[in-house]
Protein backbone atom coordinates (compact mmCIF):
# COMPACT_ATOMS: atom_id res chain seq x y z
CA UNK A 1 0.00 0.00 0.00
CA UNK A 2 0.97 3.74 -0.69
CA UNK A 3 0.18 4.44 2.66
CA UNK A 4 1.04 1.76 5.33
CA UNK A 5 0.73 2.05 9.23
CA UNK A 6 3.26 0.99 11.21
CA UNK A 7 2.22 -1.69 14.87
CA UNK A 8 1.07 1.43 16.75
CA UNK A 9 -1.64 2.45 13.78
CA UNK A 10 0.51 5.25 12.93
CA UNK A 11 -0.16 5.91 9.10
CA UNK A 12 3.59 6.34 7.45
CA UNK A 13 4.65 7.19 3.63
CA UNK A 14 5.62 4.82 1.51
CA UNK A 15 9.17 4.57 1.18
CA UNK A 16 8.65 3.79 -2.88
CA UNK A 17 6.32 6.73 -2.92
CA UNK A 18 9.11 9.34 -4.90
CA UNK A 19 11.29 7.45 -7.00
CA UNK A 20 13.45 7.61 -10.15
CA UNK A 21 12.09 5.22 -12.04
CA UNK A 22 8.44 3.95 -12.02
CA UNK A 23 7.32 0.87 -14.02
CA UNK A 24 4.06 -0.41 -14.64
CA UNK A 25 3.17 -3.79 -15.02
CA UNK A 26 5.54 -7.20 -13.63
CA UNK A 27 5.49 -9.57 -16.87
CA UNK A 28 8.23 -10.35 -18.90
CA UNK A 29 9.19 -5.97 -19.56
CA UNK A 30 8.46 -4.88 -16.29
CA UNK A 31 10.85 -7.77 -14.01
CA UNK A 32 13.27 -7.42 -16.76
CA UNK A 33 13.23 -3.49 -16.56
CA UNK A 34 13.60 -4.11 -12.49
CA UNK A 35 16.35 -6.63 -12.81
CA UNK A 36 18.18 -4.87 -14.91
CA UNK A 37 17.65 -1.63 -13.27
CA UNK A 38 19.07 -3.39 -9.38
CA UNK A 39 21.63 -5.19 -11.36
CA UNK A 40 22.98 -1.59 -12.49
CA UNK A 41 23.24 -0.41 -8.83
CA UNK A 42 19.76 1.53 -9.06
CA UNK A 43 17.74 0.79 -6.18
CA UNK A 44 15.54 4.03 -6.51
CA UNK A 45 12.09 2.50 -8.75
CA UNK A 46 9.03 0.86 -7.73
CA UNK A 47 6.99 -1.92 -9.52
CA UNK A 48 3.69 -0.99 -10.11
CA UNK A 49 1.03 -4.54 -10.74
CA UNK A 50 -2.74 -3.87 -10.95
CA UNK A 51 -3.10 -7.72 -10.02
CA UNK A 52 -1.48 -9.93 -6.86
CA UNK A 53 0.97 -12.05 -8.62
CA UNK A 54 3.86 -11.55 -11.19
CA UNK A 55 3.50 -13.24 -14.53
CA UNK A 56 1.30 -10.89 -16.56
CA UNK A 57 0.21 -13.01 -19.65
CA UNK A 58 1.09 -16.04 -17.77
CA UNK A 59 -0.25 -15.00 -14.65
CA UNK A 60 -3.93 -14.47 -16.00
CA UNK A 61 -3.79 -17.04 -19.14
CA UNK A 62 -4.52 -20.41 -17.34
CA UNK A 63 -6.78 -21.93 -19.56
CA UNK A 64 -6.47 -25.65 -20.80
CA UNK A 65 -3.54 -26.24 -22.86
CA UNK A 66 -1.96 -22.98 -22.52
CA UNK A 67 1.72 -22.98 -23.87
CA UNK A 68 4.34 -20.71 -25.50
CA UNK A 69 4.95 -21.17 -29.17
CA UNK A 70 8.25 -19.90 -28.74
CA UNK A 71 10.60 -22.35 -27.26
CA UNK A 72 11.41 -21.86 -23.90
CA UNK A 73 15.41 -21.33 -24.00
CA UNK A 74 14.63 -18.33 -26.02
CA UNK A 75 11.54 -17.14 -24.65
CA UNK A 76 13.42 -16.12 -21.57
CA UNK A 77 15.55 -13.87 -20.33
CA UNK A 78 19.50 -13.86 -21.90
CA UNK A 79 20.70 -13.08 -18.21
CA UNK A 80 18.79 -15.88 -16.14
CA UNK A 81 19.30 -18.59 -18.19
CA UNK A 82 17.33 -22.00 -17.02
CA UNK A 83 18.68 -25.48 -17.63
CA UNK A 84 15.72 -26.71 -16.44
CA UNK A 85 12.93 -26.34 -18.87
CA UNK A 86 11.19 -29.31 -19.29
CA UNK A 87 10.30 -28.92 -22.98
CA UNK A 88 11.02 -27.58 -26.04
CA UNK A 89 7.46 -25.35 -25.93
CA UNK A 90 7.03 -24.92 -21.97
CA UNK A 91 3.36 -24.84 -20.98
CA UNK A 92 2.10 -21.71 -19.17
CA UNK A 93 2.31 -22.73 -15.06
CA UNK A 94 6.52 -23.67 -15.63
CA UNK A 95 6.82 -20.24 -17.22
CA UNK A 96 4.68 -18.40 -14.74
CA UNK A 97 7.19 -19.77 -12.43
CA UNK A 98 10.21 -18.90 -13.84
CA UNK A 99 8.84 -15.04 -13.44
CA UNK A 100 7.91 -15.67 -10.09
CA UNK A 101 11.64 -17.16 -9.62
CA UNK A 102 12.84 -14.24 -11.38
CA UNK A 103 11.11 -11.79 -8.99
CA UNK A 104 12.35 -13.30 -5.85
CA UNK A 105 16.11 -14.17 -6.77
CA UNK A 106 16.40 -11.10 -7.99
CA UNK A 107 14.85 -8.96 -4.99
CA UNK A 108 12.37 -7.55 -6.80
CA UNK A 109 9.53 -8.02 -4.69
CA UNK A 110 10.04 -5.29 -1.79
CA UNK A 111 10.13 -2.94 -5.06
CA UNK A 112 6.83 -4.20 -6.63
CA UNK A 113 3.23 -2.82 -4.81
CA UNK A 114 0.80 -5.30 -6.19
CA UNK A 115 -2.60 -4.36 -6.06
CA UNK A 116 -1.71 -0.62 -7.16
CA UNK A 117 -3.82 -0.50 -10.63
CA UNK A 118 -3.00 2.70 -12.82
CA UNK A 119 -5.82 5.42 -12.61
CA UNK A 120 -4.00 8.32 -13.91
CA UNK A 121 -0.07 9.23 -15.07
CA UNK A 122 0.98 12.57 -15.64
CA UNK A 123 3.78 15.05 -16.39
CA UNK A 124 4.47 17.43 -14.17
CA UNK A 125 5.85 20.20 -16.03
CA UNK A 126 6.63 22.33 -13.19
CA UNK A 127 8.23 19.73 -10.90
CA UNK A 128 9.54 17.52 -14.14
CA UNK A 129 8.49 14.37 -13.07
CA UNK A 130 5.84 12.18 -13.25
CA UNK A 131 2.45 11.97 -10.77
CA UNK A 132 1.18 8.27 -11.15
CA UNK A 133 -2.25 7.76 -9.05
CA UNK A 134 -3.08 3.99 -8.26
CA UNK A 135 -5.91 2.07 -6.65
CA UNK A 136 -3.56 2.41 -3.64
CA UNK A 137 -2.28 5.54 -3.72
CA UNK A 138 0.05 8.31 -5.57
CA UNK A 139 3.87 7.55 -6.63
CA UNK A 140 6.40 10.08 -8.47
CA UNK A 141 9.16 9.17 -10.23
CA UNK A 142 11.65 11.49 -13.04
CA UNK A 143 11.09 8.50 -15.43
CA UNK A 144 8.22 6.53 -16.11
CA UNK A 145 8.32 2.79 -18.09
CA UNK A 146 5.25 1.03 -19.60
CA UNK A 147 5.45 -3.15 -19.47
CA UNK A 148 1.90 -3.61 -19.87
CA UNK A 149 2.46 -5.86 -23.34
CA UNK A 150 0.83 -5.96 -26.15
CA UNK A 151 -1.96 -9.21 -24.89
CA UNK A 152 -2.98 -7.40 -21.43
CA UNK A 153 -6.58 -6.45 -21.59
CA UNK A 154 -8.45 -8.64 -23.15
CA UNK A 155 -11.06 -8.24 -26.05
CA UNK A 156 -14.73 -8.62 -26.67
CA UNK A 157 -16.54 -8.81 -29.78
CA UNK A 158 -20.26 -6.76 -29.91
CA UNK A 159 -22.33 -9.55 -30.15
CA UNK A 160 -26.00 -8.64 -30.37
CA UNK A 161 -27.73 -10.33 -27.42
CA UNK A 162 -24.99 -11.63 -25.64
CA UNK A 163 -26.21 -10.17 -22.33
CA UNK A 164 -29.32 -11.86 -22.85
CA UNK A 165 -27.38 -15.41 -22.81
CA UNK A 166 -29.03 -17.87 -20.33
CA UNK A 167 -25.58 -19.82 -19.96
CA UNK A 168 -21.81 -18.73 -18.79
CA UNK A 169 -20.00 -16.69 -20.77
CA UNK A 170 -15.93 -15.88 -20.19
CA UNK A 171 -12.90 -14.88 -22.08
CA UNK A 172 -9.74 -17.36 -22.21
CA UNK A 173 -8.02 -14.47 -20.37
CA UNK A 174 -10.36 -14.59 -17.57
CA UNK A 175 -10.89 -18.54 -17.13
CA UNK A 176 -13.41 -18.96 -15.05
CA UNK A 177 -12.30 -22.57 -12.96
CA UNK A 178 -15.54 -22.49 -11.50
CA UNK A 179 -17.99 -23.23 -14.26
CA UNK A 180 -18.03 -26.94 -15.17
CA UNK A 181 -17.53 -27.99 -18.42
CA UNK A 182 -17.67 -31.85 -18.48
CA UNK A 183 -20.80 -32.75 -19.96
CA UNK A 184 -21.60 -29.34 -21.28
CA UNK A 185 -22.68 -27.47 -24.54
CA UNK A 186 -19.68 -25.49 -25.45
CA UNK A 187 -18.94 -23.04 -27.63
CA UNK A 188 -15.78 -21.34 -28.55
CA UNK A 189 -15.54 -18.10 -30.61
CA UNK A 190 -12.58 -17.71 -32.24
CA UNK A 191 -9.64 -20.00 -34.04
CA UNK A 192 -6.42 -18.46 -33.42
CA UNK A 193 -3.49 -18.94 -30.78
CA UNK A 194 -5.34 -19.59 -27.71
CA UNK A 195 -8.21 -21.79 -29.48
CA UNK A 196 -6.34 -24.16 -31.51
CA UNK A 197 -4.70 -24.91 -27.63
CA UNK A 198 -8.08 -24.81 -25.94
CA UNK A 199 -9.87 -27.23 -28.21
CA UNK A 200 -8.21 -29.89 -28.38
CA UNK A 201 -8.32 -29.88 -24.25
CA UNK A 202 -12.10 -29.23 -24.34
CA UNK A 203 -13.39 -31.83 -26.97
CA UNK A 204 -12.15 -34.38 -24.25
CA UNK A 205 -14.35 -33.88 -21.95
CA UNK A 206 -17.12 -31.54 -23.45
CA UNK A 207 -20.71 -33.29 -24.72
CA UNK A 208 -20.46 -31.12 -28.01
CA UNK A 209 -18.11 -28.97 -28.67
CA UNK A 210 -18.84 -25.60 -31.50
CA UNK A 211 -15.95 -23.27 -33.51
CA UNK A 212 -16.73 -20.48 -34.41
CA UNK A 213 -14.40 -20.19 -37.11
CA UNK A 214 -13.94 -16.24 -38.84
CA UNK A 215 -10.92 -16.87 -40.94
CA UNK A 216 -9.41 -20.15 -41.19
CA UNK A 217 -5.70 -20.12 -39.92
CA UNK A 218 -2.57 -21.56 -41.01
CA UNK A 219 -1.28 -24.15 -39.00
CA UNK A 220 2.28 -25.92 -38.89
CA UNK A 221 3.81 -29.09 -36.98
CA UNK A 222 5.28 -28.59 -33.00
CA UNK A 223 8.25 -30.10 -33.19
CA UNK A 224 7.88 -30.13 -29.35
CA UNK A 225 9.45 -32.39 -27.10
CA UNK A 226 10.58 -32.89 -23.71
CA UNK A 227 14.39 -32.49 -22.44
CA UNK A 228 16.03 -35.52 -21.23
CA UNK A 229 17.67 -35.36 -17.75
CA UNK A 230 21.13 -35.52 -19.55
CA UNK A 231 20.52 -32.56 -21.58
CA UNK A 232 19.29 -30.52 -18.70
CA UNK A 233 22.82 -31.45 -16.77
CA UNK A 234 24.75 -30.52 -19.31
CA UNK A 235 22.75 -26.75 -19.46
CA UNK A 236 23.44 -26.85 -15.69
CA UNK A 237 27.24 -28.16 -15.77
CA UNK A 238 28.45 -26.03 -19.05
CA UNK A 239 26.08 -22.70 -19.44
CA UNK A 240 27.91 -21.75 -22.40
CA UNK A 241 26.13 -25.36 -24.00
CA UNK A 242 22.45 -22.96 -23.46
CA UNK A 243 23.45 -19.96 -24.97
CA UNK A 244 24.88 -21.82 -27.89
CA UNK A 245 21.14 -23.98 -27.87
CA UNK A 246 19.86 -20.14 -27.71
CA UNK A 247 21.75 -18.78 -30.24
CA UNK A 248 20.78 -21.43 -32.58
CA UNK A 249 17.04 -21.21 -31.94
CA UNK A 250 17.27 -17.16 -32.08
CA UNK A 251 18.73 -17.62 -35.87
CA UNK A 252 16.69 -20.59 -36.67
CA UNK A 253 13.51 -18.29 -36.16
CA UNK A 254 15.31 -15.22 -38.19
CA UNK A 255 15.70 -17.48 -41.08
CA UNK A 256 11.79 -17.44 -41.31
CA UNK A 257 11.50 -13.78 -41.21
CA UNK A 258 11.76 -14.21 -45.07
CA UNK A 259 8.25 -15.70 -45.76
CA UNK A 260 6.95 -12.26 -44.16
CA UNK A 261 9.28 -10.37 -46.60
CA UNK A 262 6.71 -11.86 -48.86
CA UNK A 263 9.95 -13.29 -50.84
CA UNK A 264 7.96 -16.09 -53.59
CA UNK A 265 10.69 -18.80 -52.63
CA UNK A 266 9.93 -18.49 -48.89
CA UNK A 267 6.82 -17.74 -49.21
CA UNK A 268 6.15 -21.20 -51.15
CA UNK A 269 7.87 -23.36 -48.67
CA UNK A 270 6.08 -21.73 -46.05
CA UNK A 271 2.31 -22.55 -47.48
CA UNK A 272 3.65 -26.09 -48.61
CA UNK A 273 4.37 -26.97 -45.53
CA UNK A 274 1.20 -25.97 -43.52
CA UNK A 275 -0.56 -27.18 -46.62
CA UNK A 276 0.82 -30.61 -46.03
CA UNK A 277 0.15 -30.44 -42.42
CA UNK A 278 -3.27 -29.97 -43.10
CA UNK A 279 -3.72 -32.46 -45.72
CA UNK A 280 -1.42 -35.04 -43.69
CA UNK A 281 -4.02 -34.53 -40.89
CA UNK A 282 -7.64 -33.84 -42.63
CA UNK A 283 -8.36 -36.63 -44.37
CA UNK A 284 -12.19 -35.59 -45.31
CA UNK A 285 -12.15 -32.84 -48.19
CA UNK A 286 -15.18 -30.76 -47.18
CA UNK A 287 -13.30 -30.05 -44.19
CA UNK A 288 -10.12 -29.60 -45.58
CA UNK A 289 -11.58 -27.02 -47.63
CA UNK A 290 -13.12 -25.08 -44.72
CA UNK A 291 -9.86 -25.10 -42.74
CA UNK A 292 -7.87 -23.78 -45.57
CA UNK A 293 -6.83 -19.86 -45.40
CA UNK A 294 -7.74 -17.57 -48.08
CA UNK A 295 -5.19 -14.66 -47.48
CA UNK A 296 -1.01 -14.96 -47.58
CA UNK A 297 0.64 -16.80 -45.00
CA UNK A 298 1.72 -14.64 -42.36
CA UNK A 299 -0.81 -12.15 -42.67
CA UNK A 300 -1.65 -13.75 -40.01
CA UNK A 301 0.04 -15.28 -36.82
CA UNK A 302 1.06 -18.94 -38.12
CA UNK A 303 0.04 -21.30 -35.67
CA UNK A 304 1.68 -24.36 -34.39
CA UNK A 305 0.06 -27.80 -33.35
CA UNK A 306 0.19 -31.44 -34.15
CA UNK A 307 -3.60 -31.12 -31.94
CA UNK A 308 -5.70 -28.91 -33.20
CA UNK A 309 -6.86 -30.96 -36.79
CA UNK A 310 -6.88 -33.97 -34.91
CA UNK A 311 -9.32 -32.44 -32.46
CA UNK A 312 -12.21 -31.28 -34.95
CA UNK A 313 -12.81 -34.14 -36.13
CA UNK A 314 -13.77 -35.78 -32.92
CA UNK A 315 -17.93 -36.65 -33.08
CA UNK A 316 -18.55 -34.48 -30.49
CA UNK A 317 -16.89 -31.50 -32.28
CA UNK A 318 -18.10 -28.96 -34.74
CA UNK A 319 -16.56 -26.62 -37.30
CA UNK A 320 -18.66 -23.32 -37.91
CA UNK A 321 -16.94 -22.21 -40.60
CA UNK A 322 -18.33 -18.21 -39.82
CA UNK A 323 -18.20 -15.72 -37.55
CA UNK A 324 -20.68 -15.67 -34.25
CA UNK A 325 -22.95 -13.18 -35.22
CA UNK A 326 -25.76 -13.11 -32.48
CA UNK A 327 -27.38 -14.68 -29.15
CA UNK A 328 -30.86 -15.57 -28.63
CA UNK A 329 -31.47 -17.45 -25.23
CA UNK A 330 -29.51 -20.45 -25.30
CA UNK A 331 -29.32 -20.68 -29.12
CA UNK A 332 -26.32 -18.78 -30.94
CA UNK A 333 -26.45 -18.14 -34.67
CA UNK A 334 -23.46 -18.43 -37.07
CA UNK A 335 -22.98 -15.14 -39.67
CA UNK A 336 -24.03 -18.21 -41.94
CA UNK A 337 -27.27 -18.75 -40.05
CA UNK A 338 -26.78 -21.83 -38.48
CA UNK A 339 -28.01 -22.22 -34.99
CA UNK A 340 -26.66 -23.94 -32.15
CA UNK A 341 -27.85 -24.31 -28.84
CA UNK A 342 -24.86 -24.00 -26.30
CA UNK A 343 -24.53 -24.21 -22.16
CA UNK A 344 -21.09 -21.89 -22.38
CA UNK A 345 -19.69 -19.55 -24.51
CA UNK A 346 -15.57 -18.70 -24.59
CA UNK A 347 -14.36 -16.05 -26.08
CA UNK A 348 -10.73 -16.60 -28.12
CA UNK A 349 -10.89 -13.31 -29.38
CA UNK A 350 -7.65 -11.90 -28.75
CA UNK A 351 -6.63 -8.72 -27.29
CA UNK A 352 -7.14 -4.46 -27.22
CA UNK A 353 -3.72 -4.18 -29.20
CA UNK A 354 -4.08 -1.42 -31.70
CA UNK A 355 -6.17 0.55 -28.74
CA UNK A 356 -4.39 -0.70 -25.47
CA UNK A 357 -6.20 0.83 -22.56
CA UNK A 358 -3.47 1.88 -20.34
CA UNK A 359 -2.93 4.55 -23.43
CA UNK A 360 -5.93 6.58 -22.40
CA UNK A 361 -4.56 6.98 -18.59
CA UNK A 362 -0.75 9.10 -19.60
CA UNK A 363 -1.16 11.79 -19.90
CA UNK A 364 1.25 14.74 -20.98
CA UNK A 365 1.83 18.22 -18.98
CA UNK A 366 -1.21 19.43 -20.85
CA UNK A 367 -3.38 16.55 -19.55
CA UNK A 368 -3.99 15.30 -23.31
CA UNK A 369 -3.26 11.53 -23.18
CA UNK A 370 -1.67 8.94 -25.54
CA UNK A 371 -4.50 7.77 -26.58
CA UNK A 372 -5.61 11.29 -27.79
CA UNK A 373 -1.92 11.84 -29.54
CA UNK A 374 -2.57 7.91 -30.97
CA UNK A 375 -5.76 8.47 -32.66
CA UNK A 376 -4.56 7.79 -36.16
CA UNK A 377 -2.32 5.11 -34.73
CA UNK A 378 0.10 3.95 -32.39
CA UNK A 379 3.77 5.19 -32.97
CA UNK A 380 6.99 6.01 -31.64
CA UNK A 381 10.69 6.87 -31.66
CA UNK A 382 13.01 3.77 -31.83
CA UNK A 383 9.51 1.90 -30.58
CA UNK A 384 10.23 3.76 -27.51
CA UNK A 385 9.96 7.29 -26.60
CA UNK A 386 6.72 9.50 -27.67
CA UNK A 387 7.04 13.09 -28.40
CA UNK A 388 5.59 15.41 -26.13
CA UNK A 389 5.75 12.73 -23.05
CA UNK A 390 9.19 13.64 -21.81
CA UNK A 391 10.86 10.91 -19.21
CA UNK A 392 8.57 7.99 -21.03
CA UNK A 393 9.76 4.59 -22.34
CA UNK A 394 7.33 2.32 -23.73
CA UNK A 395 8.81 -1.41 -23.48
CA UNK A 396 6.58 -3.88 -25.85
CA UNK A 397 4.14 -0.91 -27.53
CA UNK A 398 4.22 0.50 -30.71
CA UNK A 399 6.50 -1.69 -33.54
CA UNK A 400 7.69 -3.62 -31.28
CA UNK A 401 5.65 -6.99 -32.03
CA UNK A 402 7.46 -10.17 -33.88
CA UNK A 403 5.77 -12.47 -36.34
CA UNK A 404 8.46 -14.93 -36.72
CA UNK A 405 10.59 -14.99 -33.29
CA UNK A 406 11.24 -13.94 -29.41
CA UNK A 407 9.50 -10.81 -28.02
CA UNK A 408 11.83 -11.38 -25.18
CA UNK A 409 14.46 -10.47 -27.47
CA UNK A 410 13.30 -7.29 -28.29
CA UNK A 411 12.39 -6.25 -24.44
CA UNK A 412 15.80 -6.67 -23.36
CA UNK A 413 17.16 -4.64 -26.36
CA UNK A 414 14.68 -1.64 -25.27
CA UNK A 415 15.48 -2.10 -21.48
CA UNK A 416 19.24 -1.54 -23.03
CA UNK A 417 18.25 1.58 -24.87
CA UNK A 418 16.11 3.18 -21.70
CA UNK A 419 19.41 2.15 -19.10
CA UNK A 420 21.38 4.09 -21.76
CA UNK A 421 18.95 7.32 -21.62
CA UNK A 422 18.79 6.96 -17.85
CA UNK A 423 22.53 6.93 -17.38
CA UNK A 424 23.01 10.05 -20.16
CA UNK A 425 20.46 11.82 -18.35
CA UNK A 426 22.25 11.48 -14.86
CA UNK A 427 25.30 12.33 -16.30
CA UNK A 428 24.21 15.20 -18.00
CA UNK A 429 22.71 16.76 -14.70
CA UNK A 430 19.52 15.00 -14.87
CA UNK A 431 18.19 16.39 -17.91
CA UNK A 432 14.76 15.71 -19.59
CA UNK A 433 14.78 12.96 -22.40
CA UNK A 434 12.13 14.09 -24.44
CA UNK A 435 12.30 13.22 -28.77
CA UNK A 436 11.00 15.98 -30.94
CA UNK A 437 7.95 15.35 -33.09
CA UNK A 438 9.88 15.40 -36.29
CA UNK A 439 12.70 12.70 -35.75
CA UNK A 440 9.69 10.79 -34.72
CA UNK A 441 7.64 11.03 -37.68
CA UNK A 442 10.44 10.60 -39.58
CA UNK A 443 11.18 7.44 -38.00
CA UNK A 444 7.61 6.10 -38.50
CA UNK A 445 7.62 7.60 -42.14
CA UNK A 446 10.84 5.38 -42.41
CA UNK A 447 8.95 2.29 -40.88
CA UNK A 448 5.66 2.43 -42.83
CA UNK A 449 7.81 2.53 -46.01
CA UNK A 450 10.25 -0.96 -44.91
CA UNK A 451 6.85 -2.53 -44.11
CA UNK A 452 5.58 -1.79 -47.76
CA UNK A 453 6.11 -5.74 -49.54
CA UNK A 454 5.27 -7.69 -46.67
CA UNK A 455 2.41 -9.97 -46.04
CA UNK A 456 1.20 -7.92 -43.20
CA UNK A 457 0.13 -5.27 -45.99
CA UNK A 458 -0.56 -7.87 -48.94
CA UNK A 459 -4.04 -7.27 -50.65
CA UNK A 460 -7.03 -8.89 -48.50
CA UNK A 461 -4.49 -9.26 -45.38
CA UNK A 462 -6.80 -7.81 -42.13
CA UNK A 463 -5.26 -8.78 -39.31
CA UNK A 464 -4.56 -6.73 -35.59
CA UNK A 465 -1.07 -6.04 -36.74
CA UNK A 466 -2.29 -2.93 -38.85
CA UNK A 467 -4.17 -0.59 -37.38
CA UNK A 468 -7.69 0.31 -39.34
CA UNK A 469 -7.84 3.94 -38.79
CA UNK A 470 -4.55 4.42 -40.40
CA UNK A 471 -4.04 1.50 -42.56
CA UNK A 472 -0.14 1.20 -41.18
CA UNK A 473 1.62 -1.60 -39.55
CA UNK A 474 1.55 -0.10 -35.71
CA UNK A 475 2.15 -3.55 -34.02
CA UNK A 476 5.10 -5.59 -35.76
CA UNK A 477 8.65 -4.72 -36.05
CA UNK A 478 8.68 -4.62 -40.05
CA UNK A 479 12.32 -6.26 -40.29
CA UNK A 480 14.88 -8.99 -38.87
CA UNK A 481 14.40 -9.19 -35.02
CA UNK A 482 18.13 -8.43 -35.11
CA UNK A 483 18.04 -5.31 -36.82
CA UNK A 484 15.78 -4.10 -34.03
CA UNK A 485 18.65 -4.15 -31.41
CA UNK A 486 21.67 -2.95 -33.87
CA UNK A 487 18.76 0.65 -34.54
CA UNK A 488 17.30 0.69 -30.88
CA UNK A 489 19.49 -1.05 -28.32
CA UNK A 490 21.81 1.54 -27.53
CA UNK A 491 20.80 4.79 -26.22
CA UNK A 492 21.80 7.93 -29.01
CA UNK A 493 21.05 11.54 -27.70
CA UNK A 494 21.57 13.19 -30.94
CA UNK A 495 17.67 13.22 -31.74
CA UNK A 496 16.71 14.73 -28.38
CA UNK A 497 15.80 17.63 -26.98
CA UNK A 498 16.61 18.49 -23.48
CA UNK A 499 16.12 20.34 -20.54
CA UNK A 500 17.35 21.03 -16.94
CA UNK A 501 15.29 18.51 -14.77
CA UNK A 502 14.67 20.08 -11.41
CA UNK A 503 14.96 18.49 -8.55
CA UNK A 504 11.57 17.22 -7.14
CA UNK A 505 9.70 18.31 -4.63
């Protein structure tokens, strides 16, 4: 709490109430921002977490089946290696640990108030330093770093009726453990990450079991499997053997960044295998047909599972091959107008990406607030900064996203580039990092036009990569995943204007 008492009910100050650095947010970019800040010798920040638990993502996603689809020796951080991963693709819990791990061994929990949700963050002009209000009370800090991620608030679809439903209705984000499902009438909306890991978990044990398919995605083989104990002593005995098994992995996964280059060779390799997968798997060609994409591979996120084919054509499973379009009662209605009558209804809808919630609560010195200077669009200087919201870093916003490897890799090259503005700032008497609005539009001007040739903009591509309003790419990082690091993981004042910070309050 902001504002504890101490044994004699004496109310006291938090001692993390005026800071340096505030984060918000303990996944993946907000531990690594704290570990990396304590590791540095900077002891002055304060974690803020809207929940009670580390994890972010993996804290809230604990639906059936849930696992990363990046394997797990890269989809970590470079500086806490673990030998012990049991698998090639770890499943949520065992990486929901290792943050928990993370936040402990690297005493980061008396820095992190949990239960402190974000109402309000704004620059103080006068005072040059950021006012952050939370459910539990106010923190300052010179700097300010969003880790909220691009999959934190989850998203629902306007379905007419829906609140008229007579059965349970939840989002994969918010599983609901309490509502039975053995037996039931179950329908899931939506075919994409998340679903194609929560179906084939469901159509075990559910009495029917209905997709609701939108666009059909492309899906490739897991070549998952689990690490044998000798492997896992070696990683412990000879570290250098994991970041050579890391190193391959990381340039395995650039190799594909090709097909989304749209380059014909890749491309065709890329569609010939998921093609095969699918006709390897599906032997029946009515539903081959409705599980094949119409759009370029890529456009969309390619999926990975050896499951999710096998699952559909259970009996007691059924592919809608359309969108849900409306509720009546217990009966739902395909855009097709088939009708189902269902018991519960999941939503595998995805997440507020293009729109993320937390940008409507910072706010600059003038109180208008990212969302208002994002309405055309998310965007960014070196994915980081914003103009006109001096002292901000954005870890995980605005190009930023990877279609082909590690998002891990990319937060620890931003968490490079905001130690490097921190340290020129205290060397240069605490100045003001703040990016003028032209270097950043010419940045983004220089983004939109490397993103022109790939699938994500292909005709008929829609996906939650580009934003609608302004038809640009605002989510993925348009290039190799290494090219992000060698343009934004080192700190380079030259584009910034500055200003003496005062010393607060």
């Amino acid at each position: 709490m902001n504002t504890p008492t101490t044994s004699q009910g004496q109310i006291t100050e938090d001692p993390l109430a005026h800071v340096e650095v505030v984060i918000i947010g303990t996944g993946f970019a907000g531990l690594g921002m704290a570990a990396q800040l304590k590791r540095n010798g900077r002891e002055s920040f304060v974690a803020l977490e809207r929940a009670h638990d580390v994890g972010g993502t993996w804290r809230d996603n604990t639906y059936p089946g849930a696992a990363c689809d990046v394997p797990s020796h890269l989809y970590s951080f470079s500086f806490r290696p673990n030998p012990d991963w049991s698998r090639m693709f770890s499943p949520g819990p065992e990486i929901q640990q290792y943050l928990r791990d993370t936040a402990r061994e690297e005493g980061l929990l008396p820095h992190i108030r949990f239960g402190a949700d974000v109402e309000d963050a704004r620059w103080d002009a006068d005072a040059q330093l950021w006012r952050v209000r939370t459910s539990s009370g106010v923190f300052t800090g010179r700097h300010l770093v969003t880790g909220t991620g691009h999959l934190a608030d989850e998203s629902l679809p306007p379905i007419p009726g829906l609140d008229g439903f007579t059965g349970q209705v939840f989002h994969s984000a918010r599983w609901n453990g309490e509502v039975p499902l053995e037996g039931k009438r179950v329908g899931i909306v939506g075919s994409g990450a998340t679903a194609i890991q929560v179906i084939p978990e469901l159509a075990k044990i559910a009495s029917e079991l209905v997709v609701f398919q939108r666009s059909a995605p492309y899906v490739i083989p897991r070549p998952d499997r689990a690490y044998s104990e000798i492997e896992k002593r070696t990683f412990r005995r000879d570290p250098e053997s994991m970041a050579t098994h890391r190193s391959e992995i990381f340039w395995m996964l650039e190799n594909s960044y090709a097909q989304r280059r749209a380059v014909p060779q890749y491309l065709a390799q890329a569609k010939a295998l998921a093609r095969k997968h699918l006709a390897n798997q599906v032997e029946d060609e009515a539903l081959r047909a409705k599980l094949t994409p119409d759009y370029e591979i890529g456009c969309k996120r390619v999926l990975i599972s050896d499951l999710f084919y096998p699952a559909l054509q259970r009996d007691n499973v059924t592919l809608e091959a359309s969108a849900l379009d409306r509720v009546e009662g217990e009966k739902v209605f395909s855009a097709d107008g088939n009708a189902y009558e269902v018991d519960v209804l999941i939503f595998c809808t995805g997440f507020e990406v293009t729109e993320p919630p937390y940008a409507a609560l910072v706010r600059d010195a003038e109180g208008l607030s990212l969302a208002d200077h994002w309405a055309e669009g998310m965007e960014a200087f070196a994915s980081t900064t914003v103009a006109g919201f001096p002292n901000l870093f954005i870890i995980n916003g605005p190009n930023t996203g990877l279609g082909h490897n590690s998002i891990v890799y990319i937060i620890e090259a931003q968490i490079d580039y905001i130690l490097g503005a921190l340290a020129w700032s205290e060397a240069h008497g605490n100045r003001v990092v703040d990016v003028p609005a032209e270097a950043q539009a010419r940045y983004v001007d220089e983004l939109h036009e490397r993103s022109q040739g790939t699938v994500w903009l292909s005709d008929g591509c829609r996906s939650w990569y580009v934003d609608e309003r302004s038809g640009r790419l605002t989510i993925v990082w348009p290039e190799f995943a290494h090219e992000f690091r060698y343009r934004n993981g080192t700190f380079d004042p030259t584009p910034y204007t500055t200003a003496e910070l005062a010393a607060p309050a």
